[in-house]
Protein backbone atom coordinates (compact mmCIF):
# COMPACT_ATOMS: atom_id res chain seq x y z
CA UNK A 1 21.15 32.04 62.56
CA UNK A 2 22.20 31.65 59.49
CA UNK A 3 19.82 33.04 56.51
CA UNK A 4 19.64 31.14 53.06
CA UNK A 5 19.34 32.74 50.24
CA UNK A 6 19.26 30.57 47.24
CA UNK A 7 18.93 26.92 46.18
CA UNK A 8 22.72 26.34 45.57
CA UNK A 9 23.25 28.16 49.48
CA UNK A 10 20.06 25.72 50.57
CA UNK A 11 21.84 22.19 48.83
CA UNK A 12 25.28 23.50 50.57
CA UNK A 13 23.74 23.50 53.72
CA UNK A 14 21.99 20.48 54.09
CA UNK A 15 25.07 18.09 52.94
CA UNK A 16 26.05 15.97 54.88
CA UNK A 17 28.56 12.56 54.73
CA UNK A 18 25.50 10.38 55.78
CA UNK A 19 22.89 9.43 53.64
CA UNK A 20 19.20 9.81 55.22
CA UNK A 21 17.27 6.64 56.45
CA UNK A 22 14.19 5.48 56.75
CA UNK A 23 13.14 7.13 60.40
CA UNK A 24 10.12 5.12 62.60
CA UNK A 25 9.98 8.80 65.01
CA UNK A 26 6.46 10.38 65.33
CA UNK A 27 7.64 12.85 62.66
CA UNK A 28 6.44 10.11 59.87
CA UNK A 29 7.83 10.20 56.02
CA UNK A 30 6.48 13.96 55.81
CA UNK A 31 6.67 13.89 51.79
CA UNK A 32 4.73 16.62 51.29
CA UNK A 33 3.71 19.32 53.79
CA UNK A 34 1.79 17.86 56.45
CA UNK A 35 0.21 19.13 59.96
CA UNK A 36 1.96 18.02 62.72
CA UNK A 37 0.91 18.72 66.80
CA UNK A 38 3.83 20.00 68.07
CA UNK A 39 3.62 16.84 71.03
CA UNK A 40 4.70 15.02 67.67
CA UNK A 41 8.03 17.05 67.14
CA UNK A 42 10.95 15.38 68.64
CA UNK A 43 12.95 18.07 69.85
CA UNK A 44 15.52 16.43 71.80
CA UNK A 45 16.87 15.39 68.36
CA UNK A 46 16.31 17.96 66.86
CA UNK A 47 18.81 20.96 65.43
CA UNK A 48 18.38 23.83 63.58
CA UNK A 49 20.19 24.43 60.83
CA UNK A 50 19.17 27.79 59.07
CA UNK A 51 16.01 30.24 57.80
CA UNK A 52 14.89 30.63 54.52
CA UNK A 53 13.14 33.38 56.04
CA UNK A 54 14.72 37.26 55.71
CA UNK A 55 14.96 38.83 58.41
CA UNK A 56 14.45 42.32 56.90
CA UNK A 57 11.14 41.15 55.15
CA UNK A 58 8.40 41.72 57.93
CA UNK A 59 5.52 39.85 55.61
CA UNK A 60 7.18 37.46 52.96
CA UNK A 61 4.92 36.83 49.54
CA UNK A 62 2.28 34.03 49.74
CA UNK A 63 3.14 33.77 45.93
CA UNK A 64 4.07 30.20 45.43
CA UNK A 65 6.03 28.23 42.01
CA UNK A 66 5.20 25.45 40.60
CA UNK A 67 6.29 25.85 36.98
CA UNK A 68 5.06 21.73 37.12
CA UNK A 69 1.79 22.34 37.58
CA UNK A 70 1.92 20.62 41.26
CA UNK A 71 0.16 21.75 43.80
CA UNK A 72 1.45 23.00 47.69
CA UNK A 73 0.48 20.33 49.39
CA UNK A 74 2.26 17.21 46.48
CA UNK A 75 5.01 15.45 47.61
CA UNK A 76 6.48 16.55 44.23
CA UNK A 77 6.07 20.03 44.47
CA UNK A 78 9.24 21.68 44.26
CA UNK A 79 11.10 23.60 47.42
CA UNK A 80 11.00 27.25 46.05
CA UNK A 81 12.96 29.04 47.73
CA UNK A 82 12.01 33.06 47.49
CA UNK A 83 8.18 31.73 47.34
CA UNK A 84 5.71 30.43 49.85
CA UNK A 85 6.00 28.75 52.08
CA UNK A 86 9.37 28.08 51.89
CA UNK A 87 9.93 31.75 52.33
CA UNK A 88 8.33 31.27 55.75
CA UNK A 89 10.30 28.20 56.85
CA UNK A 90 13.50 27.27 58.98
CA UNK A 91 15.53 23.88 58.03
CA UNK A 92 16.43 21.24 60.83
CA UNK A 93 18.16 18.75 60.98
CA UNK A 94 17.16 15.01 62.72
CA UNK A 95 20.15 13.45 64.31
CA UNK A 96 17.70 10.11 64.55
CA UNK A 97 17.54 9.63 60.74
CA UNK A 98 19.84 12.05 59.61
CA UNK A 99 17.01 13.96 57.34
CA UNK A 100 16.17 17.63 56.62
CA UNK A 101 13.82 19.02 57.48
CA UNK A 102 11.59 22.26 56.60
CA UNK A 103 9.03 23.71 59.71
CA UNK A 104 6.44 26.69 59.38
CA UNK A 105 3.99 27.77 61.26
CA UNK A 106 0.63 28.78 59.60
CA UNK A 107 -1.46 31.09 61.17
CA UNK A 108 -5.02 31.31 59.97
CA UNK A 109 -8.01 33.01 62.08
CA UNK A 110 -8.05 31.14 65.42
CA UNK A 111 -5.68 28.45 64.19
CA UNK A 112 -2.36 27.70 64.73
CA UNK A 113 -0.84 24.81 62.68
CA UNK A 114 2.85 24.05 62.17
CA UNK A 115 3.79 21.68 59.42
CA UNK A 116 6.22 20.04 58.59
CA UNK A 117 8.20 18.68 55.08
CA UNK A 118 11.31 16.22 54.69
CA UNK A 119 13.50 18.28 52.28
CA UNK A 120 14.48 16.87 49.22
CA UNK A 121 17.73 18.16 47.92
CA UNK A 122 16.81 17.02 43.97
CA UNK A 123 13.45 18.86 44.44
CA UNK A 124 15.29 22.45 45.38
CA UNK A 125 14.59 25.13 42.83
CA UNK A 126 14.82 29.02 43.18
């Protein structure tokens, strides 16, 4: 799988010739990170793209950048790419509405939650 590195290697990957659309799947507009049961994640149109998470890294930072003030969960917040959670996440791709995806899985005590955020390219920073 292919590991990215940096914002320019993240926008590279994730352009395509179409332009996203407006997608009516269970996945939802997913603006901002959002909890999603994984019955909800439509696999069979699903592919995976790349990992923004190194593989030499056992435990990535939970540092997070938002040099905006914004907050993890805003739709605005920008997609850092060395900093959580982003460090934590693999990129997809939906062949439905052509979109990009980002998917994590937080693990906290007994819970297991994987969100989910459509990926912005103009919101990319390193």
């Amino acid at each position: 799988m292919t590991f990215i590195r940096t914002a320019a290697e993240l926008r590279s990957a994730i352009t395509r010739p179409t332009a996203p659309r407006a997608c009516d799947c269970a996945l939802g507009a997913c603006a901002g990170w959002e909890s999603l049961a994984e019955y909800r994640w439509e696999a069979g149109q699903m592919s995976l793209v790349a990992t923004l998470r190194d593989p030499a890294v056992d435990e990535p930072t939970l540092e997070e950048k938002h040099p905006q003030g914004t907050r993890y969960d805003a739709p605005d917040a920008p997609v850092a790419v060395g900093f959580f959670p982003y460090n934590r996440c693999e990129v997809w791709h939906c062949g439905r509405c052509e979109r990009h995806l980002l998917r994590y899985t937080e693990f906290g005590g007994y819970n297991v939650d994987h969100r989910v955020r459509a990926l912005d390219p103009g919101k990319i920073i390193d």
